[in-house]
PDB file of N, CA and C in Angstrom:
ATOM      1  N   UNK A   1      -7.853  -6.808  -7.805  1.00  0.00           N
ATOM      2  CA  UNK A   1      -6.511  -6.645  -7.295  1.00  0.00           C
ATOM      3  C   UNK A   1      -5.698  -7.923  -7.428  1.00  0.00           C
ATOM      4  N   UNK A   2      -6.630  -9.142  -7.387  1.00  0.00           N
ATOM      5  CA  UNK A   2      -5.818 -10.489  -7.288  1.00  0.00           C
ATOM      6  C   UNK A   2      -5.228 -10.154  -8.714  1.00  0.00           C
ATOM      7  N   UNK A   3      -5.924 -10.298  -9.832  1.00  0.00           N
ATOM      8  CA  UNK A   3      -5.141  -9.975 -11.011  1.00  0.00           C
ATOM      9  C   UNK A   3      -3.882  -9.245 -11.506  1.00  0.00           C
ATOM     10  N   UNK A   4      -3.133  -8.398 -10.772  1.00  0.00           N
ATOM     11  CA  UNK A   4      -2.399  -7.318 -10.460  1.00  0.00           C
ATOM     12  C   UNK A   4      -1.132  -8.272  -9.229  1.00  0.00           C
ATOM     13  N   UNK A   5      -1.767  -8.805  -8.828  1.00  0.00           N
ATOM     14  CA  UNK A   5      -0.622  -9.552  -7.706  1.00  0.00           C
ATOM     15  C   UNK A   5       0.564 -10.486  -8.146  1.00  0.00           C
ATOM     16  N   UNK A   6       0.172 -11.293 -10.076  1.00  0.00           N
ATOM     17  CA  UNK A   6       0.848 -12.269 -10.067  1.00  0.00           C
ATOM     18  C   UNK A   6       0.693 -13.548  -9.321  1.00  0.00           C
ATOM     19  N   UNK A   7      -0.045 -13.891  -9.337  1.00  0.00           N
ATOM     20  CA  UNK A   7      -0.657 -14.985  -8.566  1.00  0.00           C
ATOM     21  C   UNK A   7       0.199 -16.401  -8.949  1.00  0.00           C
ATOM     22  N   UNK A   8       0.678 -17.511  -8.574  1.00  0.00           N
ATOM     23  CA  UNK A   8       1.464 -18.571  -8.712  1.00  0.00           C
ATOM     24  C   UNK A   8       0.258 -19.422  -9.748  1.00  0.00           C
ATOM     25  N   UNK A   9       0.824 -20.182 -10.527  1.00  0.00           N
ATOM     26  CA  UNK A   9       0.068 -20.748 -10.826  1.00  0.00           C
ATOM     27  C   UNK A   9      -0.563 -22.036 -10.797  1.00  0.00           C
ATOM     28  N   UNK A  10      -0.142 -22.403  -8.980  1.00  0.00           N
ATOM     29  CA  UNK A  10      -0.685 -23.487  -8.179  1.00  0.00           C
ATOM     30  C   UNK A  10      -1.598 -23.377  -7.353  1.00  0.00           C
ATOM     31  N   UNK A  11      -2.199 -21.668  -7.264  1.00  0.00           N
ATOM     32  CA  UNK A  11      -2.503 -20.971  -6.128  1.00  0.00           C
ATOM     33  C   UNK A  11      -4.309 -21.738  -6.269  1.00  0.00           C
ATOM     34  N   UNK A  12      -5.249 -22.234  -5.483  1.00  0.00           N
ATOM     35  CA  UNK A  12      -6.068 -22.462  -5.586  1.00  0.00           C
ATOM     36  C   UNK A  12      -7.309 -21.774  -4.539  1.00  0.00           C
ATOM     37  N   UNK A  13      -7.348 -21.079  -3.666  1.00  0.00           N
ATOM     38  CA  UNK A  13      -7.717 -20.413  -2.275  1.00  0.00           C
ATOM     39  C   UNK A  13      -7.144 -19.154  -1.855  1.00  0.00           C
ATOM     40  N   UNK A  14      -7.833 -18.272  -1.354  1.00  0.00           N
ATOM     41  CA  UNK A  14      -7.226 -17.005  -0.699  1.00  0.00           C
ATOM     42  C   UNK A  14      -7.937 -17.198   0.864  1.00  0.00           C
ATOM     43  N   UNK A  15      -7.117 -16.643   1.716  1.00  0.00           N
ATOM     44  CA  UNK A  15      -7.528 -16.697   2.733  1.00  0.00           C
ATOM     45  C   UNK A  15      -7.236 -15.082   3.545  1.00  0.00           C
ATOM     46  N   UNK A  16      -8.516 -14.624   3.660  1.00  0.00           N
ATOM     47  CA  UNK A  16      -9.018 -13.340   4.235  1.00  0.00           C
ATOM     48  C   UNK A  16      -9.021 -13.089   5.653  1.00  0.00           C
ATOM     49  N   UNK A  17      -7.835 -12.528   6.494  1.00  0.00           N
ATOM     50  CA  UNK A  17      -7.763 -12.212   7.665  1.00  0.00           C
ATOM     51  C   UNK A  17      -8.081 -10.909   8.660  1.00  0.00           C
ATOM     52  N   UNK A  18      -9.016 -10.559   9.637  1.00  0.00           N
ATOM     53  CA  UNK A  18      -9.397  -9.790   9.904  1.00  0.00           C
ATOM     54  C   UNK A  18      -9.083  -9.511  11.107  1.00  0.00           C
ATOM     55  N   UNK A  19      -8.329  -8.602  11.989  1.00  0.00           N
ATOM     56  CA  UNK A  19      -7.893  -8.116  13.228  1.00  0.00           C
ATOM     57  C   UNK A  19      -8.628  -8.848  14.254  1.00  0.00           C
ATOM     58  N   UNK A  20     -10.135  -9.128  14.052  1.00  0.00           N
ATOM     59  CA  UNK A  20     -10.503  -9.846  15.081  1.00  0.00           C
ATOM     60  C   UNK A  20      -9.911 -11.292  15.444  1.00  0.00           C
ATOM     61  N   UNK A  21      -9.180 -11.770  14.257  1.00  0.00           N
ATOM     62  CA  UNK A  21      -8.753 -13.214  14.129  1.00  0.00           C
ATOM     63  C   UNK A  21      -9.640 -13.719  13.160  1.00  0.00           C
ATOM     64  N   UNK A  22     -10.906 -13.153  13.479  1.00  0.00           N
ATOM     65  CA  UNK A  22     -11.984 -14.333  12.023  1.00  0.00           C
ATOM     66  C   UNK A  22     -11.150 -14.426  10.915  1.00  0.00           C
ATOM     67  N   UNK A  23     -11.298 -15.575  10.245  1.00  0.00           N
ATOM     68  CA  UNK A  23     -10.739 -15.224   8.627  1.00  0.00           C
ATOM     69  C   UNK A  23     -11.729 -16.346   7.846  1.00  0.00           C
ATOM     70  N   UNK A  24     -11.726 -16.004   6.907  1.00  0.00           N
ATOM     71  CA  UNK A  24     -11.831 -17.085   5.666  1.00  0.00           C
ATOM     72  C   UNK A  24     -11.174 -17.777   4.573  1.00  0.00           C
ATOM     73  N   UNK A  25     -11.949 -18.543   3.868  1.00  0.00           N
ATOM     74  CA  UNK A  25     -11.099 -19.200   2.223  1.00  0.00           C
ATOM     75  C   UNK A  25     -12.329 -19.441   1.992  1.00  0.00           C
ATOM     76  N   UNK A  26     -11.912 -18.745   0.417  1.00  0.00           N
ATOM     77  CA  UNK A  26     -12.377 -19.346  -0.798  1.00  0.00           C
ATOM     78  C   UNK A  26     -11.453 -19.217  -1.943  1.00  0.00           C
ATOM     79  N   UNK A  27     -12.126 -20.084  -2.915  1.00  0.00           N
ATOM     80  CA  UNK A  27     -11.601 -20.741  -4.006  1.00  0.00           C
ATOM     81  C   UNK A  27     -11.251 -19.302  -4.950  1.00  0.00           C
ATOM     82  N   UNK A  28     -10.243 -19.447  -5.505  1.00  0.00           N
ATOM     83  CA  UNK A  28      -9.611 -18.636  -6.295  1.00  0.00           C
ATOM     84  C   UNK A  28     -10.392 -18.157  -7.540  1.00  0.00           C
ATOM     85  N   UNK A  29     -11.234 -18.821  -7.789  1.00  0.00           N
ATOM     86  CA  UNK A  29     -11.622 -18.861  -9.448  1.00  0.00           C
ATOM     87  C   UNK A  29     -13.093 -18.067  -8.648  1.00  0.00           C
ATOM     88  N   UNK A  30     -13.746 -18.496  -7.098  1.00  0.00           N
ATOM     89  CA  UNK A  30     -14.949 -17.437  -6.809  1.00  0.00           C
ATOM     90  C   UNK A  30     -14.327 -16.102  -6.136  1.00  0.00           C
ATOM     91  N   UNK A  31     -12.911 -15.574  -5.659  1.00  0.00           N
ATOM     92  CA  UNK A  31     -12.521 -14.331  -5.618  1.00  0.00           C
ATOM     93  C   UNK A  31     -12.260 -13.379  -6.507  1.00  0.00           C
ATOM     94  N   UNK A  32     -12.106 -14.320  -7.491  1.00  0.00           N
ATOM     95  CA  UNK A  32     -11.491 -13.657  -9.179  1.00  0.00           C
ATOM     96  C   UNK A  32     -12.843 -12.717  -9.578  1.00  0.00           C
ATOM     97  N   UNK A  33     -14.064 -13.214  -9.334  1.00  0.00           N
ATOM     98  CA  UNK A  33     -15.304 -12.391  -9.811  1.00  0.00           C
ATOM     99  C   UNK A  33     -15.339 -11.343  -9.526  1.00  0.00           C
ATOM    100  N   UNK A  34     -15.769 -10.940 -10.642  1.00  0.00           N
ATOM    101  CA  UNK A  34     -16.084  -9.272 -10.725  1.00  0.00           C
ATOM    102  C   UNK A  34     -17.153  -8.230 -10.189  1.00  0.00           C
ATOM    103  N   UNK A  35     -17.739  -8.770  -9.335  1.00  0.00           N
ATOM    104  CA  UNK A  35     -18.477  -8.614  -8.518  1.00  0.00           C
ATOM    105  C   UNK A  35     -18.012  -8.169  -7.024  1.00  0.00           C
ATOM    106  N   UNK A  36     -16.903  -8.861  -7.019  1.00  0.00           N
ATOM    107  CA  UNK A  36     -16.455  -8.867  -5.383  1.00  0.00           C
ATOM    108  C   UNK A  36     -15.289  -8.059  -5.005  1.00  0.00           C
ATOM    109  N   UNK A  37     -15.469  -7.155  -4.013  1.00  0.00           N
ATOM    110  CA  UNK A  37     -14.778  -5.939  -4.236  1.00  0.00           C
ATOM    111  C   UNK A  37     -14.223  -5.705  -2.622  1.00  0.00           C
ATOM    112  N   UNK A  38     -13.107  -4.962  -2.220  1.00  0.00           N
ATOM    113  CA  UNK A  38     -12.580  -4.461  -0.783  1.00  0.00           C
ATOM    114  C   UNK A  38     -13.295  -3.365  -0.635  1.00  0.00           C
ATOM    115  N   UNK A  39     -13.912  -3.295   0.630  1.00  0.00           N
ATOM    116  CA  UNK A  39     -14.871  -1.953   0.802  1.00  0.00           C
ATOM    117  C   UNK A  39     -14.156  -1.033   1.887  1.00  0.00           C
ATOM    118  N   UNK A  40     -13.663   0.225   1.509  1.00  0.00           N
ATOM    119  CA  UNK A  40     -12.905   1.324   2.000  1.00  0.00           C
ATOM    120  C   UNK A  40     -13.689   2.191   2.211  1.00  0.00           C
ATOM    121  N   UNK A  41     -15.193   2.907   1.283  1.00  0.00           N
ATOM    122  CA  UNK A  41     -15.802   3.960   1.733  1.00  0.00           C
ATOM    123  C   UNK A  41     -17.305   3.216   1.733  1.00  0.00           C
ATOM    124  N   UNK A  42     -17.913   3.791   2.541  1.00  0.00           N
ATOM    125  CA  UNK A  42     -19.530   3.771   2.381  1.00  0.00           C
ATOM    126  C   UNK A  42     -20.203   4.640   2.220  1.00  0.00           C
ATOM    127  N   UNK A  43     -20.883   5.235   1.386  1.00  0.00           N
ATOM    128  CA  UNK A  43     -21.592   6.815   0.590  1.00  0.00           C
ATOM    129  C   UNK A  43     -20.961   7.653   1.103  1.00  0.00           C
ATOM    130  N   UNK A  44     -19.562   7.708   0.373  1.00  0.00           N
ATOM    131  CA  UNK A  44     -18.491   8.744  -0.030  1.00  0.00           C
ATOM    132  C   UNK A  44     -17.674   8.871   1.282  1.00  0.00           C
ATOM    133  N   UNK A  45     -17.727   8.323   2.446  1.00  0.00           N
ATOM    134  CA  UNK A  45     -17.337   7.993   3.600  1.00  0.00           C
ATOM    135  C   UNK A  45     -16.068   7.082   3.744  1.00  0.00           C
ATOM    136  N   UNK A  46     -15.302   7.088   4.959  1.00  0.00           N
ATOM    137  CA  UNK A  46     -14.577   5.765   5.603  1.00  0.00           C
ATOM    138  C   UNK A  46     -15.400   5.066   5.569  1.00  0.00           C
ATOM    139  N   UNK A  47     -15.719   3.329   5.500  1.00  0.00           N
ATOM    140  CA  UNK A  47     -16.696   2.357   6.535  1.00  0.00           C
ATOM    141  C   UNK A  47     -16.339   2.491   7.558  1.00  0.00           C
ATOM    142  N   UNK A  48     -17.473   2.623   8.388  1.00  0.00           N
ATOM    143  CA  UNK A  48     -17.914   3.060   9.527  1.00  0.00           C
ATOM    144  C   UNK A  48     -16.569   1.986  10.643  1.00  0.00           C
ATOM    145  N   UNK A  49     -16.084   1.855  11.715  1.00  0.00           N
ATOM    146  CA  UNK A  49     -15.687   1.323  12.529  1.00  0.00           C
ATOM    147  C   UNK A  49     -16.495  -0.506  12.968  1.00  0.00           C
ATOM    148  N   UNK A  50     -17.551  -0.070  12.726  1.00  0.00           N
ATOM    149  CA  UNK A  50     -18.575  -1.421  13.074  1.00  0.00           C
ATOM    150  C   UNK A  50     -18.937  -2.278  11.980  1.00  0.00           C
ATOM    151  N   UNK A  51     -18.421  -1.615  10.820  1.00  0.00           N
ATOM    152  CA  UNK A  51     -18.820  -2.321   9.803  1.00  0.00           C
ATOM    153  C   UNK A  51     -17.437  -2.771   9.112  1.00  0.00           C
ATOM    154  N   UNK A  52     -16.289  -2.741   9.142  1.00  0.00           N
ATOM    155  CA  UNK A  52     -15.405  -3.156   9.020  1.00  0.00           C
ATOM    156  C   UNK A  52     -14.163  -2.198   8.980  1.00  0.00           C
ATOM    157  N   UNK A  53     -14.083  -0.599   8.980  1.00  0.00           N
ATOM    158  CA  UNK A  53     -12.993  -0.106   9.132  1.00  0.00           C
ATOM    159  C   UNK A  53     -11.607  -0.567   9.547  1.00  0.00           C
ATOM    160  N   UNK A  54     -10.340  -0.822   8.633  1.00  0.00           N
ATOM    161  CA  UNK A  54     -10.302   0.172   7.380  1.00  0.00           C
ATOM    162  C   UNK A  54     -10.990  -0.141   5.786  1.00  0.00           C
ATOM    163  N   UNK A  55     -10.980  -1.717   6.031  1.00  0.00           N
ATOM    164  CA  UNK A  55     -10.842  -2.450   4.908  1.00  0.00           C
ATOM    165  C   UNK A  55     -11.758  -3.604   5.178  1.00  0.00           C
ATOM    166  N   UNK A  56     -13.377  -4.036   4.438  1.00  0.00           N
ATOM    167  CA  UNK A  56     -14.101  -4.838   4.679  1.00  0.00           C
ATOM    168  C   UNK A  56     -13.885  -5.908   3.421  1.00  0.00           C
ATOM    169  N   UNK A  57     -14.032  -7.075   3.366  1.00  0.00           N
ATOM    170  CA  UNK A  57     -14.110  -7.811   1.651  1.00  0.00           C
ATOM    171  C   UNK A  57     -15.625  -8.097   1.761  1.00  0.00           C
ATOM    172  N   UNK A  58     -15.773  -7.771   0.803  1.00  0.00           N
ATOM    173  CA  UNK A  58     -17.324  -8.187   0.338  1.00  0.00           C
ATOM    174  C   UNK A  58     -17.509  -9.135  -0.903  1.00  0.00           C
ATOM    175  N   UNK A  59     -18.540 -10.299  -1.092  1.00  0.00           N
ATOM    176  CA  UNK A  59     -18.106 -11.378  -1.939  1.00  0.00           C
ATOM    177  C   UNK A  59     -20.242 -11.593  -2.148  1.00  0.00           C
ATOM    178  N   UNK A  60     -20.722 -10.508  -2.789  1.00  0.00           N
ATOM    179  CA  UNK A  60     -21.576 -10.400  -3.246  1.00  0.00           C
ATOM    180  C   UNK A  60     -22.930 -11.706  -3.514  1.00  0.00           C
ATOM    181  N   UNK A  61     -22.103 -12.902  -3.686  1.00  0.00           N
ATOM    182  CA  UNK A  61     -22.990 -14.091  -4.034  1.00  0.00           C
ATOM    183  C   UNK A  61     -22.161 -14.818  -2.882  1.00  0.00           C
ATOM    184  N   UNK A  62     -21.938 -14.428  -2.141  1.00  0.00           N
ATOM    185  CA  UNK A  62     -21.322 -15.775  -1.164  1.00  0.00           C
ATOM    186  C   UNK A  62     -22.183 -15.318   0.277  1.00  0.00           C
ATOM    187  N   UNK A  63     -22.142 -16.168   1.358  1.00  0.00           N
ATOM    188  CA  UNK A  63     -23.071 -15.383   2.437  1.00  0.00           C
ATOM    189  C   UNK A  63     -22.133 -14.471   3.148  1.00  0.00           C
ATOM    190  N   UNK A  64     -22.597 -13.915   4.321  1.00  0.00           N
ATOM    191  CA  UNK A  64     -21.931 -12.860   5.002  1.00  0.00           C
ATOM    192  C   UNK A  64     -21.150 -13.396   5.515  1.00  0.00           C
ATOM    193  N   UNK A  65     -20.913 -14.984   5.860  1.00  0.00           N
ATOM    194  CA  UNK A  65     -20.136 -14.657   6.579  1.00  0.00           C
ATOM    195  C   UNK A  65     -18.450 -14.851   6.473  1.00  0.00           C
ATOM    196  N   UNK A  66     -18.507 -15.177   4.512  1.00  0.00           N
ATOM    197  CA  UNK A  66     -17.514 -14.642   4.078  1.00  0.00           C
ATOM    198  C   UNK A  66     -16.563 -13.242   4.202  1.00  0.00           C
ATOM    199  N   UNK A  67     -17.836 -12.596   4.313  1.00  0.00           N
ATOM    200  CA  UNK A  67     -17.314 -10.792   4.079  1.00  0.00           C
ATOM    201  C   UNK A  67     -16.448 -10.225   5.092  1.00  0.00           C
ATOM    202  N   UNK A  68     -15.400 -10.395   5.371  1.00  0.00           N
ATOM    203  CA  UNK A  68     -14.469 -10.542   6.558  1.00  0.00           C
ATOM    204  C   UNK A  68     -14.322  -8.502   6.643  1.00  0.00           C
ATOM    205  N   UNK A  69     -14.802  -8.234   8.043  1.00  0.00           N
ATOM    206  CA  UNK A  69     -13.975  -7.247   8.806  1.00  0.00           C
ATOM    207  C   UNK A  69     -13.093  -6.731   8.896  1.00  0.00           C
ATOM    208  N   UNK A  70     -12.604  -5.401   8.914  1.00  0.00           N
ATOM    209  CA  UNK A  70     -10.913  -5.134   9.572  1.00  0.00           C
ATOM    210  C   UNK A  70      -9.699  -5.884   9.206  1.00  0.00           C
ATOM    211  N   UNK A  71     -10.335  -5.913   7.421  1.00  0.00           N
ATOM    212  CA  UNK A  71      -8.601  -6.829   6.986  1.00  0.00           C
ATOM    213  C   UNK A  71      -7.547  -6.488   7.053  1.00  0.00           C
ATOM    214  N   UNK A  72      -6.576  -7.407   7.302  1.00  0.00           N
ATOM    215  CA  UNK A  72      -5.454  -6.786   8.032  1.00  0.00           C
ATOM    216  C   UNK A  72      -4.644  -8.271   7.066  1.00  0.00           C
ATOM    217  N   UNK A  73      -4.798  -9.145   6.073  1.00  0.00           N
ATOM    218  CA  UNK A  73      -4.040  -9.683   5.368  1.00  0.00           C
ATOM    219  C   UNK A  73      -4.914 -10.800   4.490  1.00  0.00           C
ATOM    220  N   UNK A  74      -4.306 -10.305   3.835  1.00  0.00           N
ATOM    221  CA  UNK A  74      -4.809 -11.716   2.276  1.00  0.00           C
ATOM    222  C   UNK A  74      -3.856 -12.532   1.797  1.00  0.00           C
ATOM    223  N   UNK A  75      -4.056 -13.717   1.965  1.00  0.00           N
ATOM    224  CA  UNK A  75      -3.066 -14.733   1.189  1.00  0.00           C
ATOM    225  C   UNK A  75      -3.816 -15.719   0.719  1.00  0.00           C
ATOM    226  N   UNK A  76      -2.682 -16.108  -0.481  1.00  0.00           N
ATOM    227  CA  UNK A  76      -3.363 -16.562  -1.258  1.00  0.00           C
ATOM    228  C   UNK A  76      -2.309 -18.090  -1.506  1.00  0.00           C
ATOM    229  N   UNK A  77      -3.130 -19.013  -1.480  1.00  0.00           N
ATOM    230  CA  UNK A  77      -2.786 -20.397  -1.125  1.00  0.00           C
ATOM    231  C   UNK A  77      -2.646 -21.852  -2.691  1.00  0.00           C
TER     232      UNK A  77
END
């Protein structure tokens, strides 16, 4: 999706915000991977409420506790 946004081309970090307040950053060039995806269903499902409903980020090679919850905004820095 970052690809699709037009991204500035000073932008170095995205920062992943989740209703609880948690958020994160990482580096632009490790969100860009193709690996790492917004998780909306889980076996053909919504994600569940506990697992991040509506919208979880998942970042496959990074640890969990990147994978931010209940996103509710992405910016990108």
């Amino acid at each position: 999706m970052l690809k699709l946004a037009d991204v500035q081309r000073d932008a170095r970090t995205i920062e992943i915000i989740g209703a609880d307040g948690y958020s994160t950053s990482i580096t632009l060039d490790e969100a860009l991977r193709d690996d790492n995806f917004l998780a909306y269903e889980w076996a053909g499902q919504p994600v569940p409420i506990l697992h991040g409903f509506p919208v979880r980020a998942v970042f496959p090679r990074l640890s969990g506790g990147n994978w931010v919850k209940w996103v509710i905004e992405i910016r990108v820095k």
